[in-house]
C-alpha atoms as a PDB file:
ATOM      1  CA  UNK A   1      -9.061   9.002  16.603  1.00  0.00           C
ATOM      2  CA  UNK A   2      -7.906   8.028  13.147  1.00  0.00           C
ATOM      3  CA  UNK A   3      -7.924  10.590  10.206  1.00  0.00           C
ATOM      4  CA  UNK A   4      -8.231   8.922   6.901  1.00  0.00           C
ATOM      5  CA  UNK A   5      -7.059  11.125   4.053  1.00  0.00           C
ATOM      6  CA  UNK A   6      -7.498  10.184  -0.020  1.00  0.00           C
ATOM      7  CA  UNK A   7      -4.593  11.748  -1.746  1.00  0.00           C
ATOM      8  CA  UNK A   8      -4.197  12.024  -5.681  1.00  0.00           C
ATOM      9  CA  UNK A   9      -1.238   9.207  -5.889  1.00  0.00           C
ATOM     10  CA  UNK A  10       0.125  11.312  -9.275  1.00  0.00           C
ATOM     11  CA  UNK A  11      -0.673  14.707  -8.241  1.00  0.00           C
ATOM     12  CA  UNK A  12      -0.954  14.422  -3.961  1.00  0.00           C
ATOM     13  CA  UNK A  13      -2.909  17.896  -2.872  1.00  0.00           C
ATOM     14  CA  UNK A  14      -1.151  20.252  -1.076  1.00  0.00           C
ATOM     15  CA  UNK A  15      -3.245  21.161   1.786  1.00  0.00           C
ATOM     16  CA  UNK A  16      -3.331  17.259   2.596  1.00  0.00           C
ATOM     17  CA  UNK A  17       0.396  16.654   2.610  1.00  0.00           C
ATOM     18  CA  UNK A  18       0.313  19.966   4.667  1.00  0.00           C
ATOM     19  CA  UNK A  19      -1.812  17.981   7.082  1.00  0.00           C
ATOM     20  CA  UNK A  20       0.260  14.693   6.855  1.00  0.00           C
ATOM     21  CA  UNK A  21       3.086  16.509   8.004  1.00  0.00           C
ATOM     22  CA  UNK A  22       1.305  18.620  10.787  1.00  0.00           C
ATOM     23  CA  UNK A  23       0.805  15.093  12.591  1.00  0.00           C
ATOM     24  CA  UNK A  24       4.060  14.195  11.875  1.00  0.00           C
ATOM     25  CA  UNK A  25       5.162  17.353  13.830  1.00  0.00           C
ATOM     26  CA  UNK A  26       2.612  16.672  16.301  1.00  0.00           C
ATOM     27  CA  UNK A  27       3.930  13.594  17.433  1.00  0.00           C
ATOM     28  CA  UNK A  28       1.766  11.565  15.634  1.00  0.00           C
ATOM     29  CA  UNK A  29       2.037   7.838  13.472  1.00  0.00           C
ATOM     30  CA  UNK A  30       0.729   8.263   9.841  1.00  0.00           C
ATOM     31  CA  UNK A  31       0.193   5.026   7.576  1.00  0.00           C
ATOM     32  CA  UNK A  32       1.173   6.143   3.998  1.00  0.00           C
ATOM     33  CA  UNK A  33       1.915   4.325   0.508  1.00  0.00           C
ATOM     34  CA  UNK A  34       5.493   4.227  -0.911  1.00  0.00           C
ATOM     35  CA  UNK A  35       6.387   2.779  -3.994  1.00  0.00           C
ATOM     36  CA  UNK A  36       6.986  -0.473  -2.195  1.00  0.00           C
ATOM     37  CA  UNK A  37       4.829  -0.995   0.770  1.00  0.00           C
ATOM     38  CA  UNK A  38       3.003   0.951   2.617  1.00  0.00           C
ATOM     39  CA  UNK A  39       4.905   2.036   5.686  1.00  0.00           C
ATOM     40  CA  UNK A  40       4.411   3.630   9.272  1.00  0.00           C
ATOM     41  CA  UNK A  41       6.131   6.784   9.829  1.00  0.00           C
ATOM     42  CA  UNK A  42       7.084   9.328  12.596  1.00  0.00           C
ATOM     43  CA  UNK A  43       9.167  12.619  13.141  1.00  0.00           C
ATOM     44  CA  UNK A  44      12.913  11.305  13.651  1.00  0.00           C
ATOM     45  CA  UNK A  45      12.912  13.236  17.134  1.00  0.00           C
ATOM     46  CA  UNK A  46      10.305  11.705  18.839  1.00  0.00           C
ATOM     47  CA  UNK A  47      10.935   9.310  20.803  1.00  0.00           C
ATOM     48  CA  UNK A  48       7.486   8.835  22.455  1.00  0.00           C
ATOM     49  CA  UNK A  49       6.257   8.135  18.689  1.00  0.00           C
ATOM     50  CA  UNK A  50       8.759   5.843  18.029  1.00  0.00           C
ATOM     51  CA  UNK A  51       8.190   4.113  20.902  1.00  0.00           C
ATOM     52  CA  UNK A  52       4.806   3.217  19.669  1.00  0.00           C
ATOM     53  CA  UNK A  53       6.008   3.052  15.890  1.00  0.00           C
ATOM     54  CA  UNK A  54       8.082  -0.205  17.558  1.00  0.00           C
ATOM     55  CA  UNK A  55       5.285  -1.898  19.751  1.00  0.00           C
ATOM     56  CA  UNK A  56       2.576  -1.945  16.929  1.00  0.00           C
ATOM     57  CA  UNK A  57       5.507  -3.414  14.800  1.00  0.00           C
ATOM     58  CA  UNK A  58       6.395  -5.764  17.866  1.00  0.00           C
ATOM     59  CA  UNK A  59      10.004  -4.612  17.698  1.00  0.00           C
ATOM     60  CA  UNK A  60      12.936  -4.589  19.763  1.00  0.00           C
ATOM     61  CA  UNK A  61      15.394  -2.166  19.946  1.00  0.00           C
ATOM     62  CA  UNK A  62      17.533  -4.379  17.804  1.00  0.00           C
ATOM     63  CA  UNK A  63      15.266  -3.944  15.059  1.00  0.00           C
ATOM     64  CA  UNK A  64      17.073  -1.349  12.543  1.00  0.00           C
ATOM     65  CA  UNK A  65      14.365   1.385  11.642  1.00  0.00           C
ATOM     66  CA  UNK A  66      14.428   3.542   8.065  1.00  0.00           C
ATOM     67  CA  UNK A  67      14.898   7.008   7.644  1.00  0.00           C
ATOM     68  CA  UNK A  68      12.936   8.063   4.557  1.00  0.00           C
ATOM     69  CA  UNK A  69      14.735  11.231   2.732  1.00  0.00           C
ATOM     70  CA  UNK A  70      13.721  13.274   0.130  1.00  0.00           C
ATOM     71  CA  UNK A  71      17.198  13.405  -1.643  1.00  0.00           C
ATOM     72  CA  UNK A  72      20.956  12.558  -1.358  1.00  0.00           C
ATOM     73  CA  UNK A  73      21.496  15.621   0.113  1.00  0.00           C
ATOM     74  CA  UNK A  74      19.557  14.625   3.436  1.00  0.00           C
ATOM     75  CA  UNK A  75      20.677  11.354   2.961  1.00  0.00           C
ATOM     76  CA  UNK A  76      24.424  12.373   3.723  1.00  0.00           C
ATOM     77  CA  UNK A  77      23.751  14.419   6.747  1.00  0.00           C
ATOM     78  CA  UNK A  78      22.499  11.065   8.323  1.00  0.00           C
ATOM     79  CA  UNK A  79      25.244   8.584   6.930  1.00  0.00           C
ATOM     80  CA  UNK A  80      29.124   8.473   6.347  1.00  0.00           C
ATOM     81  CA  UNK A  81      29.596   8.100   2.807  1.00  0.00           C
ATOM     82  CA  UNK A  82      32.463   7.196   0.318  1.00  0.00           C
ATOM     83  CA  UNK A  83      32.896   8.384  -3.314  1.00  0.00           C
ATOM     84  CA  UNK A  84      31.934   4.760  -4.419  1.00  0.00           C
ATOM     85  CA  UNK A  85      28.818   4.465  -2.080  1.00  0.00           C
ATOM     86  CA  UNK A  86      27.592   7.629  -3.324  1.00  0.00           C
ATOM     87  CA  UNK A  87      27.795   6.797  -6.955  1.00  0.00           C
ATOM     88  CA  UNK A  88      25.710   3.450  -6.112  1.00  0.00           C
ATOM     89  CA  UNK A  89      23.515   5.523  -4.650  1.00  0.00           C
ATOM     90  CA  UNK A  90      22.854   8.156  -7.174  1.00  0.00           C
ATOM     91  CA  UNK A  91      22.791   5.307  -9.389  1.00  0.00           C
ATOM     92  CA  UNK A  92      19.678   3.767  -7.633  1.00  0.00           C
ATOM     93  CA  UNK A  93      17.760   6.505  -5.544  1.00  0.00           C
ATOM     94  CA  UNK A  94      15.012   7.017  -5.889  1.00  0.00           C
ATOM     95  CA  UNK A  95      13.735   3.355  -6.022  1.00  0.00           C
ATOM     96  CA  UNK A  96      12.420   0.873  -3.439  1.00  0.00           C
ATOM     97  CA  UNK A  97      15.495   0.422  -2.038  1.00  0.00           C
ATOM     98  CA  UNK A  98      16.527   0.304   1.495  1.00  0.00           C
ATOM     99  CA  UNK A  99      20.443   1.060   2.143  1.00  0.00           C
ATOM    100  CA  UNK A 100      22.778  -0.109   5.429  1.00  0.00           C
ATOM    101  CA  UNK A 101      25.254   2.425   6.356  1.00  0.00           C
ATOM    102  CA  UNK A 102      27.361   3.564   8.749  1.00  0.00           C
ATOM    103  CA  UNK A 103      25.532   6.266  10.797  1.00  0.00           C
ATOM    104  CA  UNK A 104      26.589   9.401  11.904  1.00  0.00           C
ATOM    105  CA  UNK A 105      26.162  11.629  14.913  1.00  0.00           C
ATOM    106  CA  UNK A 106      23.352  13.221  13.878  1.00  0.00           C
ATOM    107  CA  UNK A 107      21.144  10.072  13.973  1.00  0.00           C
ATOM    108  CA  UNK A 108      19.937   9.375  17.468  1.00  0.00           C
ATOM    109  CA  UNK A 109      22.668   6.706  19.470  1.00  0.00           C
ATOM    110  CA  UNK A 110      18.850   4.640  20.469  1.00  0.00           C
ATOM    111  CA  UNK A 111      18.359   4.224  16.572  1.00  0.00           C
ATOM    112  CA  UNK A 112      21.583   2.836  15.980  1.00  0.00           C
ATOM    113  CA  UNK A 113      22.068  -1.175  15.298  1.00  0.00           C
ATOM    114  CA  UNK A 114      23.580  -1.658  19.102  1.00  0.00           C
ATOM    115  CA  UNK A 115      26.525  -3.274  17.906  1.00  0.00           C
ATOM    116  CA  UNK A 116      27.103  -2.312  14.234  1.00  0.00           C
ATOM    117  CA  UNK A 117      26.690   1.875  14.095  1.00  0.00           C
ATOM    118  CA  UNK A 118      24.358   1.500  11.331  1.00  0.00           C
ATOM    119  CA  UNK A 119      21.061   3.078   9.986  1.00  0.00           C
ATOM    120  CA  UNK A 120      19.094   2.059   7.215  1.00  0.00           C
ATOM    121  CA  UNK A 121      18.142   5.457   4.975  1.00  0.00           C
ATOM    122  CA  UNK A 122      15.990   5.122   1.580  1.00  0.00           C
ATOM    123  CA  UNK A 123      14.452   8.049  -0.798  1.00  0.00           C
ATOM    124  CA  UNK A 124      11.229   6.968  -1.866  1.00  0.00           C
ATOM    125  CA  UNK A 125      10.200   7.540  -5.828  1.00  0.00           C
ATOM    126  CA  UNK A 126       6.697   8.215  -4.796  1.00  0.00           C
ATOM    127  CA  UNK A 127       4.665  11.385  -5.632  1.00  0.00           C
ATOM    128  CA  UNK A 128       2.737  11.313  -2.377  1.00  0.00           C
ATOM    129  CA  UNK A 129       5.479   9.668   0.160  1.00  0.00           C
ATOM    130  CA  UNK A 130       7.666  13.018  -1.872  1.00  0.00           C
ATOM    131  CA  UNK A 131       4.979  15.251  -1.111  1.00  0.00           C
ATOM    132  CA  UNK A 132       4.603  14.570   2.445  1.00  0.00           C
ATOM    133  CA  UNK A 133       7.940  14.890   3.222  1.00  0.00           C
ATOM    134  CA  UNK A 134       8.480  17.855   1.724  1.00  0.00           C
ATOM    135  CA  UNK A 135       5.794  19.231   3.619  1.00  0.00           C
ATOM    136  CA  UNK A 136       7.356  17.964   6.278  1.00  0.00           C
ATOM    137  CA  UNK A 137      10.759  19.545   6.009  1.00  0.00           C
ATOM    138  CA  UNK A 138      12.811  16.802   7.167  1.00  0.00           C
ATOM    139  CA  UNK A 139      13.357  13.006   7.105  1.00  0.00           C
ATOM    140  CA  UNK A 140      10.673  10.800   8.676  1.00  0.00           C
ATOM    141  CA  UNK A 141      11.668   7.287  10.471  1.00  0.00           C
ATOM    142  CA  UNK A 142       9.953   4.435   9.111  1.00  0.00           C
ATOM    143  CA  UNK A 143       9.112   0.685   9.130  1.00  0.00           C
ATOM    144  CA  UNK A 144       6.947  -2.030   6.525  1.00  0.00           C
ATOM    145  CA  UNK A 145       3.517  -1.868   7.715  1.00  0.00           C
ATOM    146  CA  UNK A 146       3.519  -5.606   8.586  1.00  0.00           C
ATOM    147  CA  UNK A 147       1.970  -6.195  11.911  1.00  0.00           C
ATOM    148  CA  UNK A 148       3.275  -8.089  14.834  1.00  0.00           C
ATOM    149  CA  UNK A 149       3.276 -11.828  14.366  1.00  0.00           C
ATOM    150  CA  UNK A 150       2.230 -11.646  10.499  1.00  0.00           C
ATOM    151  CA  UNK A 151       4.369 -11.724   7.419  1.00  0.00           C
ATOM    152  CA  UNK A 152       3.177  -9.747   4.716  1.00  0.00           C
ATOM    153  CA  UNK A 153       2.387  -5.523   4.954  1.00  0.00           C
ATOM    154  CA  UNK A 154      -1.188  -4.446   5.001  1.00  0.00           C
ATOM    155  CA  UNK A 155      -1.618  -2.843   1.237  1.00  0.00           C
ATOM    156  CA  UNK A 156      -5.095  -1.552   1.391  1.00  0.00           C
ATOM    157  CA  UNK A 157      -6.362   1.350   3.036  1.00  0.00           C
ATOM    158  CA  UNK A 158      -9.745   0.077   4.260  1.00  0.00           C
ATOM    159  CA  UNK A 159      -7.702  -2.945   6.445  1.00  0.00           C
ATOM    160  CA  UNK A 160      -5.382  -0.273   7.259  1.00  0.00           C
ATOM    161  CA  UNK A 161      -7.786   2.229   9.164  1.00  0.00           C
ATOM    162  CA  UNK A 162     -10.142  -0.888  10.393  1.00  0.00           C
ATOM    163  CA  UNK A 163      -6.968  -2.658  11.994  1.00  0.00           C
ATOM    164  CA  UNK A 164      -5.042   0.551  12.918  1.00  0.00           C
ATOM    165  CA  UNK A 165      -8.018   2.483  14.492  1.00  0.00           C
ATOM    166  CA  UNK A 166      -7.159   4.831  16.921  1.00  0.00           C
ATOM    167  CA  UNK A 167      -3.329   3.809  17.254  1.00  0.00           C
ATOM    168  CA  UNK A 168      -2.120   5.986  14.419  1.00  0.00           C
ATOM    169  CA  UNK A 169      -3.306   9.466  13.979  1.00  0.00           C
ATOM    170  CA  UNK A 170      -3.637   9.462  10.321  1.00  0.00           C
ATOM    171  CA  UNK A 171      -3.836   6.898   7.184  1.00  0.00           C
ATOM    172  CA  UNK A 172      -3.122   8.105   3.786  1.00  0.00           C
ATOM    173  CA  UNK A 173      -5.146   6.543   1.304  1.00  0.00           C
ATOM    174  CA  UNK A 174      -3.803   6.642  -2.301  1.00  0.00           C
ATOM    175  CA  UNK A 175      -5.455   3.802  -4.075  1.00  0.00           C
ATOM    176  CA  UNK A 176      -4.538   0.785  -4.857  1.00  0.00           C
ATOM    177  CA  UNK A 177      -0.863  -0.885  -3.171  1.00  0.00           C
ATOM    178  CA  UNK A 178       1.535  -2.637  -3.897  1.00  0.00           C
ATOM    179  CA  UNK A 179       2.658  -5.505  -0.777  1.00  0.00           C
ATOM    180  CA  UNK A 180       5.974  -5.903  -0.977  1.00  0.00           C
ATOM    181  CA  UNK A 181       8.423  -4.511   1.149  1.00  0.00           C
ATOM    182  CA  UNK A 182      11.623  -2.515  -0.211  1.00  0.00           C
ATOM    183  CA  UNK A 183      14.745  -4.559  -1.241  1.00  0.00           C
ATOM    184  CA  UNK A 184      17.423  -3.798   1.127  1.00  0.00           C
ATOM    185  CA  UNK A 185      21.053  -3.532   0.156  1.00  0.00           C
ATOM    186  CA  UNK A 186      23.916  -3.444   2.843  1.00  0.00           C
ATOM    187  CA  UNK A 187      26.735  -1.145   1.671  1.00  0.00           C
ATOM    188  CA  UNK A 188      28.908  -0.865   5.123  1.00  0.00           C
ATOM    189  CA  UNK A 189      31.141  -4.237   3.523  1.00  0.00           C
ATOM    190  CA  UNK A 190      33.545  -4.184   0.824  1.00  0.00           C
ATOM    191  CA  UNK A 191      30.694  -4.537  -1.793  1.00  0.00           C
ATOM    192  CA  UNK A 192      26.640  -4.608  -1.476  1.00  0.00           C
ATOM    193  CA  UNK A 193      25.065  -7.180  -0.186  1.00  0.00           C
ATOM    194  CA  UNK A 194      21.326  -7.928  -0.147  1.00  0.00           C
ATOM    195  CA  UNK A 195      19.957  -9.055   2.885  1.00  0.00           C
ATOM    196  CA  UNK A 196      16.150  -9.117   1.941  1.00  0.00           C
ATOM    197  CA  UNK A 197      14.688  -9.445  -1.800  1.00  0.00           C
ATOM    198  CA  UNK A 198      11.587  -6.937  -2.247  1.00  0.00           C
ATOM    199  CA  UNK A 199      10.536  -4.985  -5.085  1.00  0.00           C
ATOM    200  CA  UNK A 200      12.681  -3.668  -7.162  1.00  0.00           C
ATOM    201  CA  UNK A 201      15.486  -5.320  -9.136  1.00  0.00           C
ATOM    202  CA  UNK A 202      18.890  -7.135  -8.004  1.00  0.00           C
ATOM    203  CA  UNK A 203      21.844  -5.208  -8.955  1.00  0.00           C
ATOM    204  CA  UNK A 204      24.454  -7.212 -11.093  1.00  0.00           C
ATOM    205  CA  UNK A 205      27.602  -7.576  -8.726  1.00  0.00           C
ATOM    206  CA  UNK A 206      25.778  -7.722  -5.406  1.00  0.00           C
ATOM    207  CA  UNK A 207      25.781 -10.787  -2.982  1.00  0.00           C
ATOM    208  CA  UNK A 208      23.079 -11.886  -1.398  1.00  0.00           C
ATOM    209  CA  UNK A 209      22.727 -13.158   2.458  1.00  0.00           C
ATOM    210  CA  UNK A 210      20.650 -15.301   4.077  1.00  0.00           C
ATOM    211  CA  UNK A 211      20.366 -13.263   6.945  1.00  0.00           C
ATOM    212  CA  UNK A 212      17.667 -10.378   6.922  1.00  0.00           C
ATOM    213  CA  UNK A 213      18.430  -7.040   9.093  1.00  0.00           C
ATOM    214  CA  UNK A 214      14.890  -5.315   8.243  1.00  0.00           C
ATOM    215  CA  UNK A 215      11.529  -5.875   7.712  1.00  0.00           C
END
């Protein structure tokens, strides 16, 4: 069964956040807006959940995954980084922005890029993706909510529920979506380097690559 929830996307009510994150705990998938895409999300710990996070994606194990903080404070428990990657950072979080960097031990060795050691780790400026994960406690892993074999996310939360029936346990509904994905920004090189172009603006002084880590 599905649970469709319609949360304020300015002011998301408590008690529905509260239940967000219960299926979170739960072991549960939950479809919820960002301000990029919307995304599928799971508790970080699960590996049953992610398990199924991947196969409605259609990913391998090569895919990276997202961890979705509330702050940098979270943010460096997950990731090694330097003075000058944290002041890029600060400089551009919260925003749709998806950083590479080098993990640490605390993330899970099976979420790990197999050869690189990396983790990709955003903070969300969204009211309700916020609200949820403070409700939550604790990071959530995430992915785009593009389905396997198609190119663009699913953005509204009718197709959502009617193509995600009973394979995730809950849909957040908070109006209307944007479609694209986040931008996301390697910083494990000397400087950042944009390996997919999404919403939210190009940084003066990156470079960009061809090749695309995330979707």
């Amino acid at each position: 069964m599905t649970l469709r929830l319609e949360i304020h996307p300015v002011n998301p009510q408590r008690r529905l956040t509260a239940r967000a994150a219960e299926a979170l705990r739960a072991g549960g998938i939950v479809a919820m807006p960002t301000d990029a895409c919307y995304v599928l999300a799971c508790r970080l710990g699960n590996r049953e959940a992610v398990e199924r996070l991947r196969a409605i994606r259609g990913l391998d194990e090569r895919h990276l995954l997202t961890l979705m903080c509330r702050d940098l404070s979270e943010l460096s428990t997950y990731a090694r980084v330097d003075n000058s990657q944290y002041r890029f950072l600060r400089e551009w979080t919260p925003g749709p922005y998806t950083f590479v960097l080098d993990a640490t031990r605390e993330v899970p060795r099976r979420l790990w890029h197999p050869s690189r050691k990396t983790i990709g780790l955003r903070v969300p400026d969204s009211p309700i993706a916020q609200a949820v994960l403070e409700a939550h406690g604790e990071p959530v892993l995430c992915s785009s909510l593009v389905l396997a074999g198609e190119e663009d996310p699913l953005h509204e939360a009718d197709e959502v529920v009617e193509r995600l029936r009973g394979r995730v346990e809950l849909v957040i509904d908070g109006g209307g979506q944007g479609f694209e994905p986040t931008t996301v920004v390697d910083l494990t090189g000397e400087a950042p380097m944009v390996v997919r172009v999404g919403r939210g603006d190009i940084v003066a002084g990156m470079t960009r690559s061809a090749a695309s880590t995330l979707r």
